[in-house]
N, C-alpha and C. Protein backbone atom coordinates (compact mmCIF):
# COMPACT_ATOMS: atom_id res chain seq x y z
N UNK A 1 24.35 32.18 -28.18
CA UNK A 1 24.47 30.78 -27.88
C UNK A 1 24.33 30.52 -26.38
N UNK A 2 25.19 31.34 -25.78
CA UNK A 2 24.83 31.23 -24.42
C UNK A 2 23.44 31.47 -23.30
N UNK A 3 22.60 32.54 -24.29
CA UNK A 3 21.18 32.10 -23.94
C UNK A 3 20.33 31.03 -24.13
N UNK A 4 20.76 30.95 -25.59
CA UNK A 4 20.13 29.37 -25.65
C UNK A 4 19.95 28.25 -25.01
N UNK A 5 21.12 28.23 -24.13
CA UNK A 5 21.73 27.26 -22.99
C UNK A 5 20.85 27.52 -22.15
N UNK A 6 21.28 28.28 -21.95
CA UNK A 6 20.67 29.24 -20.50
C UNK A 6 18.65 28.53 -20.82
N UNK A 7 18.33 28.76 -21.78
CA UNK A 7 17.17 28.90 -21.84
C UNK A 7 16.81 27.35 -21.91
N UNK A 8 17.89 27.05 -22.53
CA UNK A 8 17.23 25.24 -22.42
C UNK A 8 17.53 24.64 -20.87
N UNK A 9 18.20 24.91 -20.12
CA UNK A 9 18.73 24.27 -18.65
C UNK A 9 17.52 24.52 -18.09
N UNK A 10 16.66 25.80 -18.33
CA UNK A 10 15.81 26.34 -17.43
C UNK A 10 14.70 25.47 -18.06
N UNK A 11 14.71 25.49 -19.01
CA UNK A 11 13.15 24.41 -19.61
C UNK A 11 13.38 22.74 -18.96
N UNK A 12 14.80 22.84 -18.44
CA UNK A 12 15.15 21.01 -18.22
C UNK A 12 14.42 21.56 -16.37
N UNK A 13 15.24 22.30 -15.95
CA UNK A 13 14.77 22.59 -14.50
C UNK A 13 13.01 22.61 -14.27
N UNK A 14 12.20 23.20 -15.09
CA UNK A 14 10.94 23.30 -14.76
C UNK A 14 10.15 22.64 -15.24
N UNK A 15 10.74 21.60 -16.39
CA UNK A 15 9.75 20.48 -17.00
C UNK A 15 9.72 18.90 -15.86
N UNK A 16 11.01 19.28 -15.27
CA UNK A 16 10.69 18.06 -14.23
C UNK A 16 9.70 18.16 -13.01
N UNK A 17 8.79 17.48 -13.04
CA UNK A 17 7.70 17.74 -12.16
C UNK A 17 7.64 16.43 -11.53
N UNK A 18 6.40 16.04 -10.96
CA UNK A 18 5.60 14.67 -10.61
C UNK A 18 5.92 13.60 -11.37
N UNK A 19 6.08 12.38 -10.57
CA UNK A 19 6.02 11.15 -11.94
C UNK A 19 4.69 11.29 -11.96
N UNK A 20 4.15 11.49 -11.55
CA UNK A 20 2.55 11.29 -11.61
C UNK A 20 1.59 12.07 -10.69
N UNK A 21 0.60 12.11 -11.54
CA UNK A 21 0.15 13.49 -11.15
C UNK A 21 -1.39 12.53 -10.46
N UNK A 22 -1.81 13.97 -9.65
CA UNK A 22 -3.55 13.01 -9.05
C UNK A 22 -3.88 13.13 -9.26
N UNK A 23 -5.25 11.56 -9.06
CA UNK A 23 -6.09 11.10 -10.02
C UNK A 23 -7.27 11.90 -9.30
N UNK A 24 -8.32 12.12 -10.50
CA UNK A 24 -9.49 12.41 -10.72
C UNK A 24 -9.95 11.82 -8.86
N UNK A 25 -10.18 10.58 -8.92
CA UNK A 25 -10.58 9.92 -7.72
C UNK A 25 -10.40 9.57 -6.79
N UNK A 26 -9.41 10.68 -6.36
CA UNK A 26 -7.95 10.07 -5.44
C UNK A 26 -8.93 9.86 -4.03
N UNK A 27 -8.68 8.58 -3.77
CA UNK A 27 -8.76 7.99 -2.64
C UNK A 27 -8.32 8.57 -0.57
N UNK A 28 -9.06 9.23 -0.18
CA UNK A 28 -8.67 9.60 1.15
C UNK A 28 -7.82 8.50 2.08
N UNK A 29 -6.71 9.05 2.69
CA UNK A 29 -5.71 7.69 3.73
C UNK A 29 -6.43 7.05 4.14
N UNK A 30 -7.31 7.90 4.98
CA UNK A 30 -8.02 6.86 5.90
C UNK A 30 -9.11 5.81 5.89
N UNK A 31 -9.54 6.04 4.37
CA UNK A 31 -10.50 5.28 3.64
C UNK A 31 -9.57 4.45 3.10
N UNK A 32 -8.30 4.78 2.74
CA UNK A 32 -7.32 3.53 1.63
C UNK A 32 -6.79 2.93 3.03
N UNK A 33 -6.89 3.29 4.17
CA UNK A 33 -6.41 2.19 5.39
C UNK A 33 -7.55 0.97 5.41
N UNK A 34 -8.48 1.37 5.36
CA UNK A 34 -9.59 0.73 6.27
C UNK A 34 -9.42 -0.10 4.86
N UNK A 35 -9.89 -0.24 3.49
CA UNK A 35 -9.96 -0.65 2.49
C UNK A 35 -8.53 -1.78 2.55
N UNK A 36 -7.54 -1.24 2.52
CA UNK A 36 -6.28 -2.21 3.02
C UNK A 36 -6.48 -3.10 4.13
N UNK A 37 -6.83 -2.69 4.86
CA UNK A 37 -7.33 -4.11 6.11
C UNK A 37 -8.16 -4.52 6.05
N UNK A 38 -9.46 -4.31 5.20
CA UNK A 38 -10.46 -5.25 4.71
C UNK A 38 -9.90 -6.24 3.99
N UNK A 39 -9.30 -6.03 3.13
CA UNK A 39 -8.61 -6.59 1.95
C UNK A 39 -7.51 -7.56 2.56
N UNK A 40 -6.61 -7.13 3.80
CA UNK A 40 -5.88 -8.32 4.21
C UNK A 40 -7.16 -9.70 4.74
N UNK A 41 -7.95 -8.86 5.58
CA UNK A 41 -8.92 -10.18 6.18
C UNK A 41 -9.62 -10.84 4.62
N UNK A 42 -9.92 -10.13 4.42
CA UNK A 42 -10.26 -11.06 2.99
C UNK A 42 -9.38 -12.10 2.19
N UNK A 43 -8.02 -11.72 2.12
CA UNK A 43 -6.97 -12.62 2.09
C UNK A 43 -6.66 -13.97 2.80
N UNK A 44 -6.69 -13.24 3.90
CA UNK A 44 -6.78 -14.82 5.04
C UNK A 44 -8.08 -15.33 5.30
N UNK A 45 -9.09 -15.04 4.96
CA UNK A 45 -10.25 -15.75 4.92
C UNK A 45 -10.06 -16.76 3.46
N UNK A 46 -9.44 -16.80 2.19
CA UNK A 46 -8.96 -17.25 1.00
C UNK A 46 -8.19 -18.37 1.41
N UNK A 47 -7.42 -17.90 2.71
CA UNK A 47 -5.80 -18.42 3.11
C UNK A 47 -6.89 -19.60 3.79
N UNK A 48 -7.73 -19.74 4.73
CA UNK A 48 -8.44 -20.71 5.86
C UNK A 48 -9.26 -21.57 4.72
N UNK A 49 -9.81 -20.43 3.65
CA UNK A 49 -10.98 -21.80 2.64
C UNK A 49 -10.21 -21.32 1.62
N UNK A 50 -9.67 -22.60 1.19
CA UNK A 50 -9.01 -22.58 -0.12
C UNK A 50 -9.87 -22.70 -1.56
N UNK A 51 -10.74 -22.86 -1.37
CA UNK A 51 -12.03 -23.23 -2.07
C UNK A 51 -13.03 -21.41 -2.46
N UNK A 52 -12.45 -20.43 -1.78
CA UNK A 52 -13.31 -19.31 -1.90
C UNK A 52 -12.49 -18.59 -3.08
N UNK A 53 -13.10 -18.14 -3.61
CA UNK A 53 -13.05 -16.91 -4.51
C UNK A 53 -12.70 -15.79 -4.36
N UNK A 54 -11.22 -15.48 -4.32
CA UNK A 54 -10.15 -13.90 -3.79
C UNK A 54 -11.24 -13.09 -4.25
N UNK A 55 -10.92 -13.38 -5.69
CA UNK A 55 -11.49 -11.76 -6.54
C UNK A 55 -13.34 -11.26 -6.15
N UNK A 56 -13.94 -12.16 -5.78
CA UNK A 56 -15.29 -11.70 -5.48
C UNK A 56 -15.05 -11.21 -4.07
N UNK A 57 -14.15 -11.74 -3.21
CA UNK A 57 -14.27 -11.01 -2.16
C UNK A 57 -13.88 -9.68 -2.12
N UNK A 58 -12.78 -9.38 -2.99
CA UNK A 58 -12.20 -8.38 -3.35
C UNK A 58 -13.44 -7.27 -3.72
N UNK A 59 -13.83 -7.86 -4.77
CA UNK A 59 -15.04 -6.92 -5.44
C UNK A 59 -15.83 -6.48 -4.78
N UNK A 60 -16.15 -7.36 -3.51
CA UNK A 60 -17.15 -6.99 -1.97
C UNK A 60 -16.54 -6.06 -1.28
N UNK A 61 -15.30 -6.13 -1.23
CA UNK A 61 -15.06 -4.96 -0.14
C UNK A 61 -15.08 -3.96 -0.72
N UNK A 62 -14.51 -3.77 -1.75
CA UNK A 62 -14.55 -2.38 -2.73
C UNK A 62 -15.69 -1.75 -2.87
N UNK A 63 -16.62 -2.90 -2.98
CA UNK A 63 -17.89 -2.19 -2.91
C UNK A 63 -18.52 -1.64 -2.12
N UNK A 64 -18.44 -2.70 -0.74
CA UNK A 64 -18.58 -2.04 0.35
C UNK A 64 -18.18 -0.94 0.98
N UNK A 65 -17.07 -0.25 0.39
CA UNK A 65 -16.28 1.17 0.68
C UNK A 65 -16.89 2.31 -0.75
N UNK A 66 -18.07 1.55 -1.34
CA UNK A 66 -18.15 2.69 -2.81
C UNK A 66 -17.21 2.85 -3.49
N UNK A 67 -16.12 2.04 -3.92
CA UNK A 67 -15.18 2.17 -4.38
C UNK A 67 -14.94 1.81 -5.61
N UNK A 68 -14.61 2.46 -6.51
CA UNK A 68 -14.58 1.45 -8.37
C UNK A 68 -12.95 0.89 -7.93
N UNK A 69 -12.95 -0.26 -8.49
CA UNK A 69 -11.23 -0.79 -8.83
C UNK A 69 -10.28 0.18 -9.05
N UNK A 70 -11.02 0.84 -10.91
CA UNK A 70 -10.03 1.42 -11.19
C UNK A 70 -9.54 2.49 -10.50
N UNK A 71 -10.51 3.62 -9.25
CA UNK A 71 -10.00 4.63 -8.40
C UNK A 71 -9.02 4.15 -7.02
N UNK A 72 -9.24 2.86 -7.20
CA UNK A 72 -8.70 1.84 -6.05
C UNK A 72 -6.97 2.09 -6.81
N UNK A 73 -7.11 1.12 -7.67
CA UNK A 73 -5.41 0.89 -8.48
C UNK A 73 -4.94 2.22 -8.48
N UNK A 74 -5.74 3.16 -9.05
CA UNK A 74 -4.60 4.77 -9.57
C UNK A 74 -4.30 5.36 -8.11
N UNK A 75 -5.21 4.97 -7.45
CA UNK A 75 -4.92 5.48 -5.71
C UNK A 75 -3.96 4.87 -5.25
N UNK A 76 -3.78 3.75 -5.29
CA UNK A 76 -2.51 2.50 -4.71
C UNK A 76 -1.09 3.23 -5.75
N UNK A 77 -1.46 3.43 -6.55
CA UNK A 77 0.12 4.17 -7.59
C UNK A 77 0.29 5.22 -7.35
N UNK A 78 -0.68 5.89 -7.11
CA UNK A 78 -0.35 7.62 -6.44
C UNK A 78 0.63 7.74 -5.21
N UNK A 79 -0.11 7.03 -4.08
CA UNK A 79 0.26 6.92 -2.58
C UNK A 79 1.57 6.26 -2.67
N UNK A 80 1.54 5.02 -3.82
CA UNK A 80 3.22 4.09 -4.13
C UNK A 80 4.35 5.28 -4.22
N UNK A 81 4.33 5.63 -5.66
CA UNK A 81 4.96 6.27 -5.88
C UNK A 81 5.44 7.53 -5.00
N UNK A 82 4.13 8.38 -4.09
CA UNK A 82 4.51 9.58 -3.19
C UNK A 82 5.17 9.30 -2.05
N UNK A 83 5.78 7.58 -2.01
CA UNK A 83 5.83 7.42 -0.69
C UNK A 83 4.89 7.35 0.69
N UNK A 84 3.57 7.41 0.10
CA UNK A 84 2.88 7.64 1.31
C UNK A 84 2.16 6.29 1.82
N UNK A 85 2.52 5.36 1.41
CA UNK A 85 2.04 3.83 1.45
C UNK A 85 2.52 3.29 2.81
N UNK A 86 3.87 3.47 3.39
CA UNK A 86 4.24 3.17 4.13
C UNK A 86 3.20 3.48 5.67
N UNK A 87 2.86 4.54 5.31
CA UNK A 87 1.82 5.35 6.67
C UNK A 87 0.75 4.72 6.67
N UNK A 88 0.02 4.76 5.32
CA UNK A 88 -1.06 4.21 5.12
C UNK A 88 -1.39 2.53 5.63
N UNK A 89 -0.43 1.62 5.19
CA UNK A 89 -0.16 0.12 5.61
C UNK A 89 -0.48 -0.04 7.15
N UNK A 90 0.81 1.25 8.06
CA UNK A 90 0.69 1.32 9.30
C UNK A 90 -0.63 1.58 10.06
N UNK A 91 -1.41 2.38 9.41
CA UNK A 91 -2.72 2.98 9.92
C UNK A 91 -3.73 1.38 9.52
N UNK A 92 -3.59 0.69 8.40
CA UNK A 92 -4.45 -0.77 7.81
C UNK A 92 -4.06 -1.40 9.29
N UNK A 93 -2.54 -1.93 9.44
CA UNK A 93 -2.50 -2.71 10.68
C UNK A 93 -2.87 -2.09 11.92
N UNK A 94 -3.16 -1.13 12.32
CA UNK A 94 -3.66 -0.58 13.70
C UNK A 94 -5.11 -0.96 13.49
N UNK A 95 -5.63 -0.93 12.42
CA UNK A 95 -7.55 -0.76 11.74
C UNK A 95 -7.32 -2.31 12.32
N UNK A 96 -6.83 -3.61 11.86
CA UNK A 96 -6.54 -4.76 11.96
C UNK A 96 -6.48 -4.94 13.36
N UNK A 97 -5.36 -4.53 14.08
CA UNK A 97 -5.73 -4.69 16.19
C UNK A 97 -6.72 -4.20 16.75
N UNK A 98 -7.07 -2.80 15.99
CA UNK A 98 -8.87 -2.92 16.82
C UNK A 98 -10.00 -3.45 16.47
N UNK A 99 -10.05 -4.48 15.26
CA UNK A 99 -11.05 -5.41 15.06
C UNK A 99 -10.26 -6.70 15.60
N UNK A 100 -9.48 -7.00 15.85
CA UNK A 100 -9.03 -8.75 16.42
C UNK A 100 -7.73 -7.65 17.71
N UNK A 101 -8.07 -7.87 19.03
CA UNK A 101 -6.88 -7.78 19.38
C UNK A 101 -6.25 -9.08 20.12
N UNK A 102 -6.69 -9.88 19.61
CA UNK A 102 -5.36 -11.00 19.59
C UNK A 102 -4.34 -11.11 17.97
N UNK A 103 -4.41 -10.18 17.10
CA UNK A 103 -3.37 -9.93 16.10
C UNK A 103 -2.41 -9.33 16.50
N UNK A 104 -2.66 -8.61 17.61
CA UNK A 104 -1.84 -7.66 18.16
C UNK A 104 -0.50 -8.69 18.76
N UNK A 105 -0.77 -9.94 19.28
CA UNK A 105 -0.08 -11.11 20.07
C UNK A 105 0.87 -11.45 18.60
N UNK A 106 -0.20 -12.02 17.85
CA UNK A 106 0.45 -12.49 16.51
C UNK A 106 1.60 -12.30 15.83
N UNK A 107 1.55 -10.72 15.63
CA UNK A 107 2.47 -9.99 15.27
C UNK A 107 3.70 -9.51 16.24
N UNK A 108 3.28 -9.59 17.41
CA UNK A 108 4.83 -9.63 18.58
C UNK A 108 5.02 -10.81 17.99
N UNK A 109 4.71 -11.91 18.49
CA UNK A 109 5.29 -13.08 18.23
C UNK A 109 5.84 -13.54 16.79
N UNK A 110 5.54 -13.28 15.72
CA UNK A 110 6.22 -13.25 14.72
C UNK A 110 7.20 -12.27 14.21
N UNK A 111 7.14 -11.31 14.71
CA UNK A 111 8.55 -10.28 14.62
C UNK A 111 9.70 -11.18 15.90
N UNK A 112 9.39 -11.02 17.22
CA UNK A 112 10.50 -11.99 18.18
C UNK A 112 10.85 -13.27 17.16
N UNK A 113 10.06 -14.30 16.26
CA UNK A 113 11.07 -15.08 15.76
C UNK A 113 11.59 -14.90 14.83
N UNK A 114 11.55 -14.04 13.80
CA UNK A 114 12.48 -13.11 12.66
C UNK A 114 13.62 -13.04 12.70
N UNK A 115 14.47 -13.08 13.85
CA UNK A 115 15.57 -12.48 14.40
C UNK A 115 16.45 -13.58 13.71
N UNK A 116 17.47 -12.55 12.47
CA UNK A 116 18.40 -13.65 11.40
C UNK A 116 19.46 -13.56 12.58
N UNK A 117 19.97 -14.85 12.79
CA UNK A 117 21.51 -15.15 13.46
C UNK A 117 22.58 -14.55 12.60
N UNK A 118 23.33 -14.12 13.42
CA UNK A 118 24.54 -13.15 13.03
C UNK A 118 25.40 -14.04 12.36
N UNK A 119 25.87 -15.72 12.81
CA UNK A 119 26.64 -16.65 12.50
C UNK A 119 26.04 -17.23 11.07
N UNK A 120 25.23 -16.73 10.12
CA UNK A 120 24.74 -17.40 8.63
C UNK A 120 25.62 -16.10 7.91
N UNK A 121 25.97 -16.65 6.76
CA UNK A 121 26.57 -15.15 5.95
C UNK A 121 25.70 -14.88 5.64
N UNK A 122 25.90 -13.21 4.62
CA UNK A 122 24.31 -12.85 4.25
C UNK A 122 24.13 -13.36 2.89
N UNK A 123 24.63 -14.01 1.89
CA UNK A 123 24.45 -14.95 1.18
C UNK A 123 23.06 -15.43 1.46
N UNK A 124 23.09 -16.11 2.43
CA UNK A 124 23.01 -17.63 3.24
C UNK A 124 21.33 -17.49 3.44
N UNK A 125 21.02 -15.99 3.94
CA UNK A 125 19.74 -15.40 4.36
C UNK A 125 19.06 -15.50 3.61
């Protein structure tokens, strides 16, 4: 009986792996950066003409990077889940200040007015 145990703890220990394992098409950082900051300017170009079409622009940049959707999405859940999104975002906004560096202003200035007052409860926030 006591092997049995033994033998099932060890099947619990080595069956836990990956939530998810990589895809066939996994997407390089530095290609899922540049692709992420295409994709924000494409956003705010949506945001200035309200009248344009997200998803075709969308479909343009993807394309423009050779990219299918679906290696796009399983890449965005890979990097989600591994934690590695956070780096990746950071590397999109640096791609973003060396094509506009007046974003670079933008973004000081909208982090300096962020600043929650200590005197609101956090309710309140």
């Amino acid at each position: 009986m006591k092997k049995l145990i033994f033998i099932f703890v060890l099947m619990c220990m080595f069956s836990c792996g990956d939530y998810i394992d990589k895809p066939k098409n996994l997407i390089p950082k530095d290609q899922m950066a540049e692709i992420l900051a295409d994709l924000s300017i494409n956003d705010q170009a949506t945001f200035m003409y309200p009248n344009s079409n997200l998803e075709a622009g969308t479909r343009y940049v993807l394309k423009t990077h050779n990219v299918k959707s679906n290696d796009f999405v399983e890449s965005f859940k890979y990097y989600t889940i591994k934690d590695k999104m956070k780096g990746i975002a950071e590397d999109a906004q640096k791609i973003l200040v060396e094509k506009d560096p007046k974003a670079d202003k933008y973004i000081k200035d909208k982090k300096s007015k962020t600043i929650i007052p200590q005197n609101i409860p956090a309710l309140s926030r």
